[in-house]
Protein backbone atom coordinates (compact mmCIF):
# COMPACT_ATOMS: atom_id res chain seq x y z
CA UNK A 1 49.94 -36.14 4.93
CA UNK A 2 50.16 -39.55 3.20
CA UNK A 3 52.41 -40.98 0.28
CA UNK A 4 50.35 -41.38 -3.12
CA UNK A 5 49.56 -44.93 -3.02
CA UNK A 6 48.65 -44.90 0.47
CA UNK A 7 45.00 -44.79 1.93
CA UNK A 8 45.04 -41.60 3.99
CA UNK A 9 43.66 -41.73 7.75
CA UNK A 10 42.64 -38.28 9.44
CA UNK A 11 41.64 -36.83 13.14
CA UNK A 12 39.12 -34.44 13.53
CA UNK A 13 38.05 -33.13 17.17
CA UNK A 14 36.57 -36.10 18.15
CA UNK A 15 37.09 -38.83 15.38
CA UNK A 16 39.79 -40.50 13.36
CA UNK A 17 38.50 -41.61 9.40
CA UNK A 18 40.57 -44.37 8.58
CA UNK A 19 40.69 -47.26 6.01
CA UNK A 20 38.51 -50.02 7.23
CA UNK A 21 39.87 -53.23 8.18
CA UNK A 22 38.56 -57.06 7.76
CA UNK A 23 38.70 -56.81 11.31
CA UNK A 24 35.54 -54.01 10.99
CA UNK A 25 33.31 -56.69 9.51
CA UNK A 26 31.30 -57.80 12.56
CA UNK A 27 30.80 -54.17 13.77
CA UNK A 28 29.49 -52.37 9.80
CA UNK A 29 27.24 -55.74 9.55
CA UNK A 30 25.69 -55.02 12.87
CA UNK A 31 25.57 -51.13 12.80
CA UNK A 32 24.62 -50.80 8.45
CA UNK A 33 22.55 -54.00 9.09
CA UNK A 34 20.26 -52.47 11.33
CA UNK A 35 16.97 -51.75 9.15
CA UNK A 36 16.42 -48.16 9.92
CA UNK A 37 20.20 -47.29 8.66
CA UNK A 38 19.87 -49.06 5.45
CA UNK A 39 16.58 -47.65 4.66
CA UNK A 40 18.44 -44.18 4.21
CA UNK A 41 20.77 -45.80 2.01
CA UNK A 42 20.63 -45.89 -1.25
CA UNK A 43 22.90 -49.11 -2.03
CA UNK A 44 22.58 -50.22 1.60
CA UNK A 45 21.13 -54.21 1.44
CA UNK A 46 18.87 -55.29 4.27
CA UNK A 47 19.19 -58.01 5.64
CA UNK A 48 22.87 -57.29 5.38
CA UNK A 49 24.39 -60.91 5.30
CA UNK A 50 26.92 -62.75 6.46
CA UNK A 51 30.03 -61.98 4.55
CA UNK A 52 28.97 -58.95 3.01
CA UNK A 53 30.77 -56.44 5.01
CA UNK A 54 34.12 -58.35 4.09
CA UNK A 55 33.03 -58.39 0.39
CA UNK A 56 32.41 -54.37 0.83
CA UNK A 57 36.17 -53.97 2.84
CA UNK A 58 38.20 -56.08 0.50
CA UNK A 59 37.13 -53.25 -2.75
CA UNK A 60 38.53 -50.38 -1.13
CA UNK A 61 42.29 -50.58 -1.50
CA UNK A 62 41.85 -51.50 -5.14
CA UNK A 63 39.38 -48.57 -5.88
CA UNK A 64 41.79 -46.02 -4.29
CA UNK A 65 44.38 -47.44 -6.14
CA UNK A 66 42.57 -46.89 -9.60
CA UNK A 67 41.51 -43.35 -8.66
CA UNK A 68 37.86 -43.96 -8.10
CA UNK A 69 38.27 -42.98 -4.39
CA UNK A 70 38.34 -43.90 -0.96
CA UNK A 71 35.95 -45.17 2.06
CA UNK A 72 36.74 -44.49 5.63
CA UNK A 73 36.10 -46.17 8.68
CA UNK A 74 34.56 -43.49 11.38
CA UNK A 75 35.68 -44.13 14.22
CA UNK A 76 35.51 -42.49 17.95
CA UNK A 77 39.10 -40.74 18.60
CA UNK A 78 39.01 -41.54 22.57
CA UNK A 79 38.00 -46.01 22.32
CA UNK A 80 38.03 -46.68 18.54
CA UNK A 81 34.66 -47.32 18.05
CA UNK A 82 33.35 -47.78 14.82
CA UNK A 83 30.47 -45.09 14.40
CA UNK A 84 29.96 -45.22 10.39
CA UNK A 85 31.04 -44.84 7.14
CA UNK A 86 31.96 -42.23 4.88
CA UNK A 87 33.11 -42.51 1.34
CA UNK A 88 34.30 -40.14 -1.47
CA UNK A 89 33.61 -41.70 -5.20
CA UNK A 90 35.90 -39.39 -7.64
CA UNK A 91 36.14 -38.87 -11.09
CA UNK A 92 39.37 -37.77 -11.55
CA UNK A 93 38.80 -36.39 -15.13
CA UNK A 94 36.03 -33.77 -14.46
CA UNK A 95 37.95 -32.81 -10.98
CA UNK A 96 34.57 -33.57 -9.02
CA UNK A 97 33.49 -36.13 -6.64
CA UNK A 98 30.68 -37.46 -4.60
CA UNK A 99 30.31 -37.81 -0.90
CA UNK A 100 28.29 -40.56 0.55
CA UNK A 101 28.01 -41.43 4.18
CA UNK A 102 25.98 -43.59 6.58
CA UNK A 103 25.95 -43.70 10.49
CA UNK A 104 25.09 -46.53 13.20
CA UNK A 105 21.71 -45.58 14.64
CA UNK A 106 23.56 -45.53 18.21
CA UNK A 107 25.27 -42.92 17.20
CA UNK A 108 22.66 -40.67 15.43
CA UNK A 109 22.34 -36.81 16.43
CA UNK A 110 25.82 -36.06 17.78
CA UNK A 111 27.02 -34.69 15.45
CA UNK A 112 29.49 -37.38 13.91
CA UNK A 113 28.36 -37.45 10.15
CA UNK A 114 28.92 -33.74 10.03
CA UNK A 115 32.55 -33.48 11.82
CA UNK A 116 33.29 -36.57 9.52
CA UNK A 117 32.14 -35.38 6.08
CA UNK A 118 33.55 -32.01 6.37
CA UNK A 119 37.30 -33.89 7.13
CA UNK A 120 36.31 -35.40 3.75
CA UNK A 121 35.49 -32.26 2.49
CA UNK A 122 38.78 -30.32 3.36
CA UNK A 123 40.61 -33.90 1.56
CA UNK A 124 38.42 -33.72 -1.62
CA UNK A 125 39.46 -30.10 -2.00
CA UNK A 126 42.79 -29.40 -0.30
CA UNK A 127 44.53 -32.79 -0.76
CA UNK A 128 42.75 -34.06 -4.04
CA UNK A 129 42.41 -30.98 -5.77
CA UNK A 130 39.38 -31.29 -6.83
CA UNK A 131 36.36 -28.85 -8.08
CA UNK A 132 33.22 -29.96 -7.41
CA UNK A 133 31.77 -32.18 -4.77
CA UNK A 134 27.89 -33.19 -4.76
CA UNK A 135 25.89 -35.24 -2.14
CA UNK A 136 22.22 -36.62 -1.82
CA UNK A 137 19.80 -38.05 -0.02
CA UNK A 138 16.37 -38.69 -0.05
CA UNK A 139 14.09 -36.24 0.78
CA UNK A 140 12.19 -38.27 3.35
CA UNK A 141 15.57 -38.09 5.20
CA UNK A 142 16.13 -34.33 5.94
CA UNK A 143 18.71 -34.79 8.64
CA UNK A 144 20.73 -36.01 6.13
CA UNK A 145 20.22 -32.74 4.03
CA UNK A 146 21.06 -31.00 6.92
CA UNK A 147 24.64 -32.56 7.36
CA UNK A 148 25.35 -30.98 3.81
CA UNK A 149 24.26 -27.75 4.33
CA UNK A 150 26.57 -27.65 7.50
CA UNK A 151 29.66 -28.19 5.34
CA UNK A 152 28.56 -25.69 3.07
CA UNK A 153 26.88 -27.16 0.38
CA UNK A 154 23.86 -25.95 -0.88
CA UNK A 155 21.12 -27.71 -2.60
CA UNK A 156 20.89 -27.81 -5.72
CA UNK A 157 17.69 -29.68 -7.15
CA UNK A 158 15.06 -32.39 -6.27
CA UNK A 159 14.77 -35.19 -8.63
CA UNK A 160 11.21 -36.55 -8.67
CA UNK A 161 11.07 -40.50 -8.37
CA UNK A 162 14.76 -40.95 -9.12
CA UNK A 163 15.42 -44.05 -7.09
CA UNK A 164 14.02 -47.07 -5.98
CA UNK A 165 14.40 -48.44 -2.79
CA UNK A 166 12.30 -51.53 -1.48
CA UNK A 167 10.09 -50.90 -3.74
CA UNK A 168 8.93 -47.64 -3.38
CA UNK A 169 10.07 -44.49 -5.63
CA UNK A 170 12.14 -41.99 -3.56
CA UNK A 171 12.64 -38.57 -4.86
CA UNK A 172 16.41 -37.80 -4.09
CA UNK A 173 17.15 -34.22 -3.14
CA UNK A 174 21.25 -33.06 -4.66
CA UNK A 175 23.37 -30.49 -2.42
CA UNK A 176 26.83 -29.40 -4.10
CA UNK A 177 29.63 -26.49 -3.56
CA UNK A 178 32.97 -25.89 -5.85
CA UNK A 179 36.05 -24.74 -4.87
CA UNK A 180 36.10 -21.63 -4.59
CA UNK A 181 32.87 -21.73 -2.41
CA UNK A 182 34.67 -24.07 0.12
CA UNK A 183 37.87 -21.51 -0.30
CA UNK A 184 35.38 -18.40 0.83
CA UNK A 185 33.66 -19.71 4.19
């Protein structure tokens, strides 16, 4: 698929994941800016500021490089159009890793986050070798819950009050599958 050192890209039906570029800046401060995106966020700032996407773009490289793992660019196979984000934080010494994921408002309900995450998914497992992958979101945000259990996670707990976004406590419901769960659907 890709050398080692090199950030992968992959197609899906109707997407290509690929690294992001400074030249994404303008479009991830406009889509991730918007306030109903970030409020699903965890980390997600809002307002999202002027040079902040290009801070966010120029960590990537160097955090695949170290291991930690990678953040794609979602884009639409047919024009290019940036749709979202999704990202895969690993930690390479336990063999498990975390997916994390957010999608421009335009694009909400068609089933991009899904077709994207598992394409992460199938990487984590088949390409990385890893064991264990775990996602969350907050429970106020069940359609994010819902992208998880279509790649075959299953969830796995509810932690009361665990975060704290603009002020207000969120409890933050955890989805995860292993290997050999993937390897049996």
């Amino acid at each position: 698929m890709t050398k080692k050192d090199e950030r992968p890209t992959f197609q899906t039906e109707r997407l290509v994941l690929r690294p992001f570029t400074l030249a994404d800046a303008t479009d991830v401060r406009r889509l991730a800016g918007e306030r109903d995106v970030a409020a699903t966020v965890a980390n997600m700032p809002h307002p999202y500021e002027e040079g902040m996407a290009e801070e966010w773009i120029s960590t990537h490289a160097e955090r695949f490089e170290r291991g930690e793992g990678g953040c794609f660019a979602v884009t639409l196979r047919q024009d290019k159009t940036l749709v979202g984000s999704m990202g895969l934080t690993v930690n390479a010494e336990h063999e498990r890793g975390t997916i994390g994921y957010w999608i421009g408002k335009p694009f909400w309900n068609n089933g991009y986050c899904t077709e994207a995450a598992g394409a992460v998914l199938r990487y984590a497992f088949e390409q990385l070798g890893l064991n264990r992958i775990t996602a969350n979101h907050f429970k106020r945000n069940p359609a994010s819950g819902r992208v998880m259990q279509k790649i075959g996670m299953r969830q796995e707990g509810c932690l009361l009050q665990e975060f704290k976004k603009w002020g207000q406590f969120e409890d933050v419901v955890c989805y995860g599958i292993i290997k050999s769960e993937y390897e049996a659907q």
